[in-house]
C-alpha atoms as a PDB file:
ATOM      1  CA  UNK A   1     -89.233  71.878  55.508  1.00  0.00           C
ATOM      2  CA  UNK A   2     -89.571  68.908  52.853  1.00  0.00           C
ATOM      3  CA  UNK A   3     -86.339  67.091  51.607  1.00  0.00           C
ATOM      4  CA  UNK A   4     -86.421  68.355  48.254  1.00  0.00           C
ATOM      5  CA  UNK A   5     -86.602  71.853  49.574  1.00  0.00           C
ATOM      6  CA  UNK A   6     -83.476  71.671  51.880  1.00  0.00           C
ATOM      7  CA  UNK A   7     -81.648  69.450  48.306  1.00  0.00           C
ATOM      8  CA  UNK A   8     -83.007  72.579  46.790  1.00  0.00           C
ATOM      9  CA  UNK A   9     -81.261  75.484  49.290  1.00  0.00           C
ATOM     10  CA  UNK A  10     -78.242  73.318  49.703  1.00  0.00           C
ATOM     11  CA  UNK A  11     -78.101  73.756  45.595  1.00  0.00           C
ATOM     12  CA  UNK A  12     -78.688  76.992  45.921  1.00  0.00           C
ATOM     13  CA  UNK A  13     -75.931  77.868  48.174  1.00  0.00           C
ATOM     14  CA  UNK A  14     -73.619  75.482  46.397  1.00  0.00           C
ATOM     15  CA  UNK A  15     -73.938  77.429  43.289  1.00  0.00           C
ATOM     16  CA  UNK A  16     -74.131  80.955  45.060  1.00  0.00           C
ATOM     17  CA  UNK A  17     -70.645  79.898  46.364  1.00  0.00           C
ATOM     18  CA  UNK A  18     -69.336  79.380  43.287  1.00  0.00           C
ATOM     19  CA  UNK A  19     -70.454  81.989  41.720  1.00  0.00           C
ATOM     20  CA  UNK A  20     -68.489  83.970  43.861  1.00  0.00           C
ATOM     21  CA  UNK A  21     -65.488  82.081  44.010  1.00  0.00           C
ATOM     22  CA  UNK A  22     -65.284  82.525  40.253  1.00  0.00           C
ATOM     23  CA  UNK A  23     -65.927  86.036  40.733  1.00  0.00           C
ATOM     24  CA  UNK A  24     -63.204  86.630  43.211  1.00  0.00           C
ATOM     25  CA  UNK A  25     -61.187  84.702  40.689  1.00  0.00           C
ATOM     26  CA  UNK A  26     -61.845  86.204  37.636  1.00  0.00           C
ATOM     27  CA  UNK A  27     -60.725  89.882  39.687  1.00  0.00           C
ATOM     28  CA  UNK A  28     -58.159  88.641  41.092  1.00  0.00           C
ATOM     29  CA  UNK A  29     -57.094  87.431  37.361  1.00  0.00           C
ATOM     30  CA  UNK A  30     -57.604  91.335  36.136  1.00  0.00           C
ATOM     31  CA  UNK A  31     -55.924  92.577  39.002  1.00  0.00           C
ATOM     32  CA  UNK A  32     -52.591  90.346  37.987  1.00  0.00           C
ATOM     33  CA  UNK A  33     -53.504  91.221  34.245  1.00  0.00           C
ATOM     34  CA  UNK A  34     -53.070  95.018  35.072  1.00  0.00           C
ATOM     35  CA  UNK A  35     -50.281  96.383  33.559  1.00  0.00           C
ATOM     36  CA  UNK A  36     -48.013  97.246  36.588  1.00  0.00           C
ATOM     37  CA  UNK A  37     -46.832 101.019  37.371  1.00  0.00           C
ATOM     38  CA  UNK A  38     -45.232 100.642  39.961  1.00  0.00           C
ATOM     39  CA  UNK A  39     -42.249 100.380  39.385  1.00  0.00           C
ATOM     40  CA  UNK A  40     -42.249 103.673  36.922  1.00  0.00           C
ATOM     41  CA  UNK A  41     -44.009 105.376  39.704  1.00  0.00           C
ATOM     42  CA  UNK A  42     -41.125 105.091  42.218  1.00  0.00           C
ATOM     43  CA  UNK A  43     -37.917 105.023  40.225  1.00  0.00           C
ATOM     44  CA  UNK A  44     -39.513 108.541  38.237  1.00  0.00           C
ATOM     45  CA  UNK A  45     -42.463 109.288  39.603  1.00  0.00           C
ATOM     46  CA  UNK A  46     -41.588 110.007  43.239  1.00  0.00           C
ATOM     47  CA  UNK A  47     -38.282 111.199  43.244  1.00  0.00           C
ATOM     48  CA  UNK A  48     -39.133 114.301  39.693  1.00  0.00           C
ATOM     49  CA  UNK A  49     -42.520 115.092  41.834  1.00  0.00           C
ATOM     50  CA  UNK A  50     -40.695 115.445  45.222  1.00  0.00           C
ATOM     51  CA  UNK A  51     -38.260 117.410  43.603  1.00  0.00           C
ATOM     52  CA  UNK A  52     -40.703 119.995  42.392  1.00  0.00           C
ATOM     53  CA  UNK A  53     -42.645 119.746  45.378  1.00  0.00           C
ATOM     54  CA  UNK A  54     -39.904 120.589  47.876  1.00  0.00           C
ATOM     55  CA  UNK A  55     -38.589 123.391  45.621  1.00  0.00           C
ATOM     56  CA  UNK A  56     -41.581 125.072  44.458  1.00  0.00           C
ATOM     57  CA  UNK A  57     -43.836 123.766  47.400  1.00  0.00           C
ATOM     58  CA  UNK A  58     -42.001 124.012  50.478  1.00  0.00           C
ATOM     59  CA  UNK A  59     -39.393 126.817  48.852  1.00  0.00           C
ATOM     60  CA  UNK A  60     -36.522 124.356  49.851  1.00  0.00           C
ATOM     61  CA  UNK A  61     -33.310 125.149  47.895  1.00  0.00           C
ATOM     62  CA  UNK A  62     -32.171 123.471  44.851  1.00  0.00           C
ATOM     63  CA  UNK A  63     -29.730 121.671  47.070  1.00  0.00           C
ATOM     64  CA  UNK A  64     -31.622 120.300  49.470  1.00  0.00           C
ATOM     65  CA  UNK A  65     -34.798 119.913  46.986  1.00  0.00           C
ATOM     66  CA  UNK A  66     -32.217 117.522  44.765  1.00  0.00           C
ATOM     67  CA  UNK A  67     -30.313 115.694  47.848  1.00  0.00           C
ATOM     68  CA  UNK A  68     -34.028 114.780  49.313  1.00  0.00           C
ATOM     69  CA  UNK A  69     -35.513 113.974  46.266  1.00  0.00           C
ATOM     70  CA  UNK A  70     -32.214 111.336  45.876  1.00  0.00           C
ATOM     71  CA  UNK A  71     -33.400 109.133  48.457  1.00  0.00           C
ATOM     72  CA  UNK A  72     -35.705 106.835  46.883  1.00  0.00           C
ATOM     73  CA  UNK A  73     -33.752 106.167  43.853  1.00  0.00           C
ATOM     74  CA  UNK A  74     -30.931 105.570  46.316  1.00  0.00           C
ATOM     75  CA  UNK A  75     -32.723 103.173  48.310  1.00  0.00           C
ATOM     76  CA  UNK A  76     -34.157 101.702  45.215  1.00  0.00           C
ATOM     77  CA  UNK A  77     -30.723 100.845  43.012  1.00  0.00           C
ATOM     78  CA  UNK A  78     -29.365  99.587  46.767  1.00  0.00           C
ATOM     79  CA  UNK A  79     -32.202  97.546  47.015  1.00  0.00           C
ATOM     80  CA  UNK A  80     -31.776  95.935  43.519  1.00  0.00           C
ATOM     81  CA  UNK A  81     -28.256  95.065  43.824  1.00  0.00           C
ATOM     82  CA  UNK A  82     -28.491  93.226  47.028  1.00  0.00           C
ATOM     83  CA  UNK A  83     -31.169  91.347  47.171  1.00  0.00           C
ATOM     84  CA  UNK A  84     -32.332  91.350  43.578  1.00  0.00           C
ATOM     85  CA  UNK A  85     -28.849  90.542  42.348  1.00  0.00           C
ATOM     86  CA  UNK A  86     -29.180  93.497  39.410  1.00  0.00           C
ATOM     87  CA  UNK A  87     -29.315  96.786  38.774  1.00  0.00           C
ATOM     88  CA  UNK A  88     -31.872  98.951  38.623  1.00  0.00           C
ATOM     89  CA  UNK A  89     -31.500 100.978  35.179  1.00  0.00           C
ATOM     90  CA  UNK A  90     -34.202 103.569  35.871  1.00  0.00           C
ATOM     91  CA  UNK A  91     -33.728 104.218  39.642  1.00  0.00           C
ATOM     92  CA  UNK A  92     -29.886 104.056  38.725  1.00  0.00           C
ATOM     93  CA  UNK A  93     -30.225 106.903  36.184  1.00  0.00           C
ATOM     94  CA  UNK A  94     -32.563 109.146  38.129  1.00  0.00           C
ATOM     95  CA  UNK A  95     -29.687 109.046  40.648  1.00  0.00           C
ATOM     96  CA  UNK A  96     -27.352 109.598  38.752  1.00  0.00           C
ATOM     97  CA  UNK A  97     -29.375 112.367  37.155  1.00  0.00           C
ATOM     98  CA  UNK A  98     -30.002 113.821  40.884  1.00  0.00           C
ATOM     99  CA  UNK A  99     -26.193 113.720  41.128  1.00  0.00           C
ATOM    100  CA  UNK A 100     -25.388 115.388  38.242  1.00  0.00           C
ATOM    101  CA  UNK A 101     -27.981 118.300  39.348  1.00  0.00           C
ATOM    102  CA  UNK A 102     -26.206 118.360  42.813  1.00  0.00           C
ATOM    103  CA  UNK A 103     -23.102 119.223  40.710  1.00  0.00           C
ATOM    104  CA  UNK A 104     -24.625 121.440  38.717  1.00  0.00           C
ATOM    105  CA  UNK A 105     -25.900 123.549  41.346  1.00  0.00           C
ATOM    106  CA  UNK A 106     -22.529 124.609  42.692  1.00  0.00           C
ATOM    107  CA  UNK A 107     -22.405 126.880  39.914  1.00  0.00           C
ATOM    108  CA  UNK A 108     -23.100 130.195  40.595  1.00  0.00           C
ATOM    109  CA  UNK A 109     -23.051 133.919  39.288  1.00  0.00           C
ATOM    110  CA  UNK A 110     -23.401 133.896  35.736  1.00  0.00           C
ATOM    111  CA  UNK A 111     -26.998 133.688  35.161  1.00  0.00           C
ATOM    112  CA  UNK A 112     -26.749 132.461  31.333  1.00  0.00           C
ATOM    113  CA  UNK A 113     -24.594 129.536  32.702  1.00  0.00           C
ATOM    114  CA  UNK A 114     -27.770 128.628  35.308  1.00  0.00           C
ATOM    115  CA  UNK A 115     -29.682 128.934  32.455  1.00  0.00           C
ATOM    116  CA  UNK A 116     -27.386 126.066  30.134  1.00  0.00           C
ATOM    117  CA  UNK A 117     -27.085 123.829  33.514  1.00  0.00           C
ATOM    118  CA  UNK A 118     -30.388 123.447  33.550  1.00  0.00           C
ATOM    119  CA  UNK A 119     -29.945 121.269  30.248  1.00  0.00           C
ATOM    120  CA  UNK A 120     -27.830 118.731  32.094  1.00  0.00           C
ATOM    121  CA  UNK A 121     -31.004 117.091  33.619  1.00  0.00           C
ATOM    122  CA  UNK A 122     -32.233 116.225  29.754  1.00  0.00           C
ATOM    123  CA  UNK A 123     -28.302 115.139  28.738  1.00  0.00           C
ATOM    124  CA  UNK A 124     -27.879 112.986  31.202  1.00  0.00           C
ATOM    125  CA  UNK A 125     -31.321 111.016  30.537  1.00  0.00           C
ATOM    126  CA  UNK A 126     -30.354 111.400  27.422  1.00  0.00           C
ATOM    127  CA  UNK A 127     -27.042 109.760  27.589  1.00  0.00           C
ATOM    128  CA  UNK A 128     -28.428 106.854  29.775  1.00  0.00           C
ATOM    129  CA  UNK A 129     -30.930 105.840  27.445  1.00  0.00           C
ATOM    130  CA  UNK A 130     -28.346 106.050  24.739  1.00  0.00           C
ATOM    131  CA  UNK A 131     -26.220 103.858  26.710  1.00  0.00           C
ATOM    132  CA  UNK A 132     -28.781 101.460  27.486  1.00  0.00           C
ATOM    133  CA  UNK A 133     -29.853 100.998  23.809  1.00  0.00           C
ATOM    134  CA  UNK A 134     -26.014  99.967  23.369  1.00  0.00           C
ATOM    135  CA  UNK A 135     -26.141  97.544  26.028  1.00  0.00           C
ATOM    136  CA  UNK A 136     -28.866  95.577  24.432  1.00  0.00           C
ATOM    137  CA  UNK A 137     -31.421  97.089  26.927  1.00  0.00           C
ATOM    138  CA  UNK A 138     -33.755  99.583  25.838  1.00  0.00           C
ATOM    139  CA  UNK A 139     -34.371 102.045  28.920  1.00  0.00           C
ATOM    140  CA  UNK A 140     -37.524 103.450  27.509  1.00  0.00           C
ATOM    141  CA  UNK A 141     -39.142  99.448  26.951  1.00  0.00           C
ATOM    142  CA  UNK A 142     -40.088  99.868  30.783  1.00  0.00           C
ATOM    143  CA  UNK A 143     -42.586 102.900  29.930  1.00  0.00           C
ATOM    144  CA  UNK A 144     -44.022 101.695  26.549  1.00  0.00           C
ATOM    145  CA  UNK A 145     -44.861  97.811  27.189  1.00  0.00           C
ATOM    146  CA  UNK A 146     -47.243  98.367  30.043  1.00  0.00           C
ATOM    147  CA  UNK A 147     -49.287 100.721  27.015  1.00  0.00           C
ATOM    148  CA  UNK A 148     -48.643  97.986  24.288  1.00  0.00           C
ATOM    149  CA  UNK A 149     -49.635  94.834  25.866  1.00  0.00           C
ATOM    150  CA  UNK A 150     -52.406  96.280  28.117  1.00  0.00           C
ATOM    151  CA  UNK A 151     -52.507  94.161  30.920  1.00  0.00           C
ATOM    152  CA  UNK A 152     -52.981  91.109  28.171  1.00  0.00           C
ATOM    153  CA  UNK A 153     -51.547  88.028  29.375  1.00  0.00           C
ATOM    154  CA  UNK A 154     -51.884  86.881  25.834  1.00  0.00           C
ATOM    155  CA  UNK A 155     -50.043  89.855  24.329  1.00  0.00           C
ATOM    156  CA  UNK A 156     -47.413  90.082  26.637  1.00  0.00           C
ATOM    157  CA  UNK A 157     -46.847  86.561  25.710  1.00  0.00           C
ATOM    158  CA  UNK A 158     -46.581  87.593  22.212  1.00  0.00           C
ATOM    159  CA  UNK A 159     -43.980  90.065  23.144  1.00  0.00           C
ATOM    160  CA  UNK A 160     -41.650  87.903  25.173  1.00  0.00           C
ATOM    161  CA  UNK A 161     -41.750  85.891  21.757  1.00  0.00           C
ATOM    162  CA  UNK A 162     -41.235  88.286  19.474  1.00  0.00           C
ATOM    163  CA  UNK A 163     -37.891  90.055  21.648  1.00  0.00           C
ATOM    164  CA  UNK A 164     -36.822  86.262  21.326  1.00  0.00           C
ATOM    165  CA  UNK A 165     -36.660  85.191  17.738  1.00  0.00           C
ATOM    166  CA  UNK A 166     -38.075  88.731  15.711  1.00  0.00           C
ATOM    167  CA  UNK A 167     -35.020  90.984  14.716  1.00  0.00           C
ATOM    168  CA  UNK A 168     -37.741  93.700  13.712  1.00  0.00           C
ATOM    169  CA  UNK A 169     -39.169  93.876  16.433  1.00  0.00           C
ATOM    170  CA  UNK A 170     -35.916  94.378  18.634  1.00  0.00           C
ATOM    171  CA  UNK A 171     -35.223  96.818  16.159  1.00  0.00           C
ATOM    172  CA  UNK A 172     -38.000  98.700  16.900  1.00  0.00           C
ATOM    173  CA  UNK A 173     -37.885  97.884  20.478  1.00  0.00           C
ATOM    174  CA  UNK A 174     -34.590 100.148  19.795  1.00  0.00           C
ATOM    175  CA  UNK A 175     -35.553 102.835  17.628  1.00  0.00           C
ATOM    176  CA  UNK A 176     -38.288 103.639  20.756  1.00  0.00           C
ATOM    177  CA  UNK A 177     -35.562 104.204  23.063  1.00  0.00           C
ATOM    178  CA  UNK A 178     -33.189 105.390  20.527  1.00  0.00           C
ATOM    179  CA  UNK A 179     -35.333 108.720  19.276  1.00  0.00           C
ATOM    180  CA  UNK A 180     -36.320 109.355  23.080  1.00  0.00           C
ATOM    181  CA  UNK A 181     -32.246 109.741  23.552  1.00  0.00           C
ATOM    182  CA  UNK A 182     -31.829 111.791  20.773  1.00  0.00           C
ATOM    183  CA  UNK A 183     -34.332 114.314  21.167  1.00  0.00           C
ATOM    184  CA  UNK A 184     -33.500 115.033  25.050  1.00  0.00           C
ATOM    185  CA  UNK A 185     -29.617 115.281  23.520  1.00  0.00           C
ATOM    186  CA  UNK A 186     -31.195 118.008  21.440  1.00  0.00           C
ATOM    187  CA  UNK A 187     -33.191 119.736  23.603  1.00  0.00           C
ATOM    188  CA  UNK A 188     -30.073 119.701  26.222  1.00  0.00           C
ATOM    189  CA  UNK A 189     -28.457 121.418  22.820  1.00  0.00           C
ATOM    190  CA  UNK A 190     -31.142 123.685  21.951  1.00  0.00           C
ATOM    191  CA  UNK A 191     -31.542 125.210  25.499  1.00  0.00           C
ATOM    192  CA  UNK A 192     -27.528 125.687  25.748  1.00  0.00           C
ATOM    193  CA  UNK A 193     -27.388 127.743  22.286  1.00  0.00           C
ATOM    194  CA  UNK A 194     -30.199 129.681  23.240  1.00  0.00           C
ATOM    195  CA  UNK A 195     -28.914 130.423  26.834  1.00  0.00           C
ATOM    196  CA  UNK A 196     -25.696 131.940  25.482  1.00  0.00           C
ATOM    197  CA  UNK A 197     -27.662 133.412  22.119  1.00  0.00           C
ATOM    198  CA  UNK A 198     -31.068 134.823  23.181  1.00  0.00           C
ATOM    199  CA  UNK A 199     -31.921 137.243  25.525  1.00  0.00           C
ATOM    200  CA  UNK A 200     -32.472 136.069  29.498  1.00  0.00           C
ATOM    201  CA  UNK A 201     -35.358 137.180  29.830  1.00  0.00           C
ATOM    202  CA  UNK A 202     -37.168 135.259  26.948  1.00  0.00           C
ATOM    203  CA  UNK A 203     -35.018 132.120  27.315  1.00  0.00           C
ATOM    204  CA  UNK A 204     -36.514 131.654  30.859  1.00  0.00           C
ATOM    205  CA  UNK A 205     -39.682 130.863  29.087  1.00  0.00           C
ATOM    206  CA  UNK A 206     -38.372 129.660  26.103  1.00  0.00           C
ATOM    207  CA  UNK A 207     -36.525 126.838  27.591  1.00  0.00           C
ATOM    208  CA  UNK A 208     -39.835 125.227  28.862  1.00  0.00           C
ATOM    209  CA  UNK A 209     -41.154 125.554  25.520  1.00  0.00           C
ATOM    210  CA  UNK A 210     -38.647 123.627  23.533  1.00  0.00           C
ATOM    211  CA  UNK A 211     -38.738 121.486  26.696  1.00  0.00           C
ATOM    212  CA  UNK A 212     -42.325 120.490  25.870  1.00  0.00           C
ATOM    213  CA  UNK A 213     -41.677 120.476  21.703  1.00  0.00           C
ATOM    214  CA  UNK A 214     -39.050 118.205  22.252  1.00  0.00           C
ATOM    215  CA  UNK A 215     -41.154 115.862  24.349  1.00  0.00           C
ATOM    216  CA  UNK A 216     -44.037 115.948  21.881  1.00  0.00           C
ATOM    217  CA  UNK A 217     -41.439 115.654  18.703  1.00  0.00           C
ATOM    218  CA  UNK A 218     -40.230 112.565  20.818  1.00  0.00           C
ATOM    219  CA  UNK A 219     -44.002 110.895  20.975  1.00  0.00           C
ATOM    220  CA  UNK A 220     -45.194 111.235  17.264  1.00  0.00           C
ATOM    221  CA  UNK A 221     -41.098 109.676  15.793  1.00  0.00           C
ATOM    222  CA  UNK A 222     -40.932 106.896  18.118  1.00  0.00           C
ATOM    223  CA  UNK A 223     -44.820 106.280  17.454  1.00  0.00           C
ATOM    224  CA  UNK A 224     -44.577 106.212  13.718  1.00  0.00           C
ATOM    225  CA  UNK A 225     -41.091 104.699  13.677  1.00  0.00           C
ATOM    226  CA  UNK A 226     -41.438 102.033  16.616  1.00  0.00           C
ATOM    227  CA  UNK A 227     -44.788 101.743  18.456  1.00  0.00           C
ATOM    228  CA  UNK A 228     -47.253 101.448  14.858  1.00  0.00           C
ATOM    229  CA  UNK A 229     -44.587  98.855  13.698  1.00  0.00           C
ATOM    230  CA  UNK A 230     -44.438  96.763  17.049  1.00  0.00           C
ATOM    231  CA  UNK A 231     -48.305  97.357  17.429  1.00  0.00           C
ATOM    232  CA  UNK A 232     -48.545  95.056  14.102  1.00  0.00           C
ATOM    233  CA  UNK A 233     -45.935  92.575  15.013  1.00  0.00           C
ATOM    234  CA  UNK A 234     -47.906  91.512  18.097  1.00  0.00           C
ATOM    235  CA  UNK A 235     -51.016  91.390  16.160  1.00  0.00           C
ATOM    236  CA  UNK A 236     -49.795  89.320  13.385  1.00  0.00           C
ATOM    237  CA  UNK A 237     -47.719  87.062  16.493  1.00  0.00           C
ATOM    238  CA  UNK A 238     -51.723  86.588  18.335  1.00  0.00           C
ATOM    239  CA  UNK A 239     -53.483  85.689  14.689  1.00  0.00           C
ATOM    240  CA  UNK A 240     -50.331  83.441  14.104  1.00  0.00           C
ATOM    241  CA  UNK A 241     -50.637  81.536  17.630  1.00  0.00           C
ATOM    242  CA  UNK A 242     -54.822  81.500  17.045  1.00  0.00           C
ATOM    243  CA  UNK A 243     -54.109  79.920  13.859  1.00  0.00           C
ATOM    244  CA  UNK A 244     -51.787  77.100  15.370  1.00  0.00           C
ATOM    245  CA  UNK A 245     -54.296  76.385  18.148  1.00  0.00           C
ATOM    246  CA  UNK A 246     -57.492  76.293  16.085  1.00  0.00           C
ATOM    247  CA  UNK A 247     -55.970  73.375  14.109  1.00  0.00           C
END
C-alpha cells in the first residue's frame, strides 16, 4: 500500500471518528435537553397507580391499598429533607393526601358519608396547591414547564428569566396553579352536595363524571388564562435575546 493511500485511510478514520464523537455528542445533548419526568412520575405517578393497582388489581383493602401506596412518597419527602436539605412539595402532598385517605377510611356505615369522603382526596390537593401558590411556589409549575419549554435549553433559559424580573409572567405562573386549586375545591364540593342530595345509586357514577368535568374545566381556564399568556412571554423573551445577539 502507497503512502498516500495509508494518509488517505488514516483521514478516513480520523474523520469517521469524529463523526461519531459528534454524534454521541449531539444525543447525549438531546438526552440532557429532554424535559425530565421523573420526578412527576414518582412523587404522583407511582404512588396514584399503585394505589389503584393494589385495590382494584390485587383486591387489597382500602387500608392496606393506601398505607402501601404511602411508601414512596414517604421515602421520597425523607429523602429530600436529609440529604437535599428541602422539601419535597409534591411527594409531601401525596403523603399527606395518602394520610388523609387513611383517616378517611375509618369511617364506616353510612354509605352517603363513603360517598362525600371520597372528596377528601381532591380537597386536600386542592388545599396544597392553594397553599403553595401563597407561599410563592406554584405546585402545579412542576407539571406544566416540562410541556412549555420542551426540552429547550434556550427556552428554559427564557423562563428562569422571565420568573426573575417579569411580574406577568409570575402572575400567570400563579393563575396555573391557582385555577387547578380551585376547581379540585369544587369538585371536592360538588361530589359532597350530591352525596347527601342525589340518589346512591346514580352518584356512584356521577361522582366520576364531575371528577373528569372538573379536570377538563381545569385544562381549557388555566390554558386560556395562564399557559397562552406565558406561551407568548417566552416567545417575545427568545426574539428579544436573538435581537441582542444578532447586533
Amino acid at each position: 500500500m502507497s503512502i498516500t493511500a495509508i494518509e488517505t485511510s488514516t483521514e478516513a478514520i480520523t474523520a469517521g471518528a469524529t463523526t461519531i464523537e459528534s454524534t454521541a455528542a449531539v444525543s447525549a445533548a438531546d438526552v440532557a435537553a429532554r424535559p425530565s419526568f421523573l420526578p412527576l412520575i414518582l412523587d404522583v405517578a407511582v404512588p396514584v397507580g399503585s394505589y389503584y393497582l393494589l385495590k382494584s388489581g390485587f383486591g387489597m383493602s382500602t387500608m392496606a391499598a393506601l398505607g402501601w401506596s404511602s411508601v414512596v412518597p414517604a421515602v421520597r419527602t425523607v429523602w429530600s429533607v436529609v440529604k437535599e436539605r428541602k422539601a419535597n412539595g409534591l411527594a409531601g402532598l401525596i403523603l399527606f393526601v395518602n394520610i388523609v385517605g387513611l383517616a378517611l377510611s375509618l369511617v364506616a356505615g353510612d354509605p352517603r358519608l363513603m360517598l362525600a369522603k371520597d372528596s377528601g382526596v381532591s380537597s386536600a390537593i386542592g388545599i396544597g396547591i392553594l397553599v403553595s401558590v401563597r407561599l410563592g411556589r406554584p405546585m402545579m409549575t412542576a407539571g406544566m414547564k416540562p410541556f412549555l419549554i420542551k426540552g429547550d435549553a434556550a427556552k428554559s433559559a427564557a423562563w428562569d428569566r422571565l420568573v426573575a424580573v417579569s411580574p406577568r409572567f409570575r402572575k400567570a405562573e400563579r393563575t396555573f396553579s391557582l385555577v387547578w386549586g380551585v376547581a379540585l375545591l369544587g369538585e371536592c364540593v360538588l361530589r359532597v352536595v350530591g352525596a347527601y342530595t342525589v340518589p346512591i345509586d346514580t352518584m356512584v357514577w356521577l361522582g366520576t363524571v364531575v371528577m373528569i368535568a372538573s379536570i377538563v374545566l381545569a385544562m381549557l381556564v388555566s390554558g386560556r388564562l395562564a399557559v397562552v399568556p406565558m406561551e407568548k412571554l417566552l416567545e417575545a423573551e427568545l426574539a428579544e435575546q436573538a435581537a441582542e445577539q444578532a447586533r
